[in-house]
Protein backbone atom coordinates (compact mmCIF):
# COMPACT_ATOMS: atom_id res chain seq x y z
CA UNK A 1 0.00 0.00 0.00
CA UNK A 2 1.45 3.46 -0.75
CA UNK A 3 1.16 5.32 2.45
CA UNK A 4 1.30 8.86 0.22
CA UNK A 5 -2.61 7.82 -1.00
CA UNK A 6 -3.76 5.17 1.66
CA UNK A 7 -6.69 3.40 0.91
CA UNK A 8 -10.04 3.28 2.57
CA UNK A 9 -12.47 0.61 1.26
CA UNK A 10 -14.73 0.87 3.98
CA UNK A 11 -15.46 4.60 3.31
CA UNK A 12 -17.97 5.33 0.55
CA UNK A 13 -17.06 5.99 -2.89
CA UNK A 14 -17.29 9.93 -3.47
CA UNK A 15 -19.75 11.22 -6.66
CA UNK A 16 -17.32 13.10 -9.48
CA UNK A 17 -17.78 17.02 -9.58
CA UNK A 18 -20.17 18.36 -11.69
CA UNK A 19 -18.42 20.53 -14.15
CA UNK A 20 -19.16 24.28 -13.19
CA UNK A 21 -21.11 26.19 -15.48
CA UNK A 22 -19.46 27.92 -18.48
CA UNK A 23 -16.48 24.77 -18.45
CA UNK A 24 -18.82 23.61 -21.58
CA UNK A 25 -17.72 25.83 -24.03
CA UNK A 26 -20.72 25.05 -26.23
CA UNK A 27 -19.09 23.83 -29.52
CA UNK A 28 -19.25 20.16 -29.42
CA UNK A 29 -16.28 18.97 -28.51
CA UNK A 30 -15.55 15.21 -28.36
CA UNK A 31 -15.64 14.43 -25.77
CA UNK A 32 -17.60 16.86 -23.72
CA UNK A 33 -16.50 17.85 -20.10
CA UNK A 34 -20.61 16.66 -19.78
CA UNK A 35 -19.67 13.38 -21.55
CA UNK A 36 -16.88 12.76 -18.97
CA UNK A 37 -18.86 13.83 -15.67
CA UNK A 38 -21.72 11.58 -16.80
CA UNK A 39 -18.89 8.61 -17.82
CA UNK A 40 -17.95 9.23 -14.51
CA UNK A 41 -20.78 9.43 -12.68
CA UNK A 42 -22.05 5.88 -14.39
CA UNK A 43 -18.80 4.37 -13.03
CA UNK A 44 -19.56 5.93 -9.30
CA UNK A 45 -22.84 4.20 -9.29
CA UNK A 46 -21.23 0.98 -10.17
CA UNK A 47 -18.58 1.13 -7.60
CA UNK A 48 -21.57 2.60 -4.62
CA UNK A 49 -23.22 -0.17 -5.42
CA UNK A 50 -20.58 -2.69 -4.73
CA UNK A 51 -19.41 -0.89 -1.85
CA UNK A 52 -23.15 -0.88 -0.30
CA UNK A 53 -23.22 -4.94 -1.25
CA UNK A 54 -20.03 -5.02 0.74
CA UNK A 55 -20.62 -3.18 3.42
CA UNK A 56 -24.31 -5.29 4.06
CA UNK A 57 -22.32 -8.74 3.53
CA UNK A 58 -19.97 -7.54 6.55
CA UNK A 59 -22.51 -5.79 8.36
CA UNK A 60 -22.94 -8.05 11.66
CA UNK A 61 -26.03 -10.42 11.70
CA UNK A 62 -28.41 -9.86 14.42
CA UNK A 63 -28.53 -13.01 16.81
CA UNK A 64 -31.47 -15.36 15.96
CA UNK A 65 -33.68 -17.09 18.57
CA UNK A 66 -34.74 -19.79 17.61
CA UNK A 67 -37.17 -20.72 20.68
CA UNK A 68 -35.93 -23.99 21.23
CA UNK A 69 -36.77 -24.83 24.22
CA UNK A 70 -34.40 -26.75 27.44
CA UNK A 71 -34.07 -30.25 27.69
CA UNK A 72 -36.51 -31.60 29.69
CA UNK A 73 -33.55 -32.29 32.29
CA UNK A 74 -32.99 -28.84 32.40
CA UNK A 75 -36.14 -27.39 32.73
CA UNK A 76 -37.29 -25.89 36.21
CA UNK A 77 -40.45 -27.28 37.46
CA UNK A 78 -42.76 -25.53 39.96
CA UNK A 79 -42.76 -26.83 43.05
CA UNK A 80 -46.26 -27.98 44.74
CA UNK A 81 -46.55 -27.55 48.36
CA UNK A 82 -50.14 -28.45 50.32
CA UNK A 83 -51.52 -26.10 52.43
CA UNK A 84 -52.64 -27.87 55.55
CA UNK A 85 -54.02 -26.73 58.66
CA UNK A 86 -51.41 -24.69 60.69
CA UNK A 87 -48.94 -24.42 58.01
């Protein structure tokens, strides 16, 4: 890894600028400085997409309950007392 430009893949791609207005000079040029924002912007899609399929396949799974109950061994069982006279 270069440490001049480290590398952050858990950090969200960033959308291209939008070229200011008047950076089209209007004549048709080929290509555009449209044609390259939107280029870029279909490529940014793209790579937010992967990064959002990443980021919910590591994304930690909430703990399921299944409701299975003890074993029978296990299980706590009320106990029964009789009430008599002068207890």
């Amino acid at each position: 890894m270069n440490d001049a430009f480290p590398f952050d893949d858990t950090a969200p791609p960033l959308p291209p600028v939008e070229p200011e207005p008047g950076e089209c000079c209007g004549s048709g040029c080929e290509p555009c400085v449209y044609d390259r924002y939107w280029d870029a912007m279909v490529r940014y899609e793209e790579a937010r997409k992967v990064w959002e399929r990443r980021r919910a396949d590591n994304a930690p799974q909430a703990a399921v309950h299944r409701g299975d109950p003890k074993p029978v061994s296990q299980q706590s069982e009320p106990r029964l007392t009789k009430a008599g006279p002068g207890t």
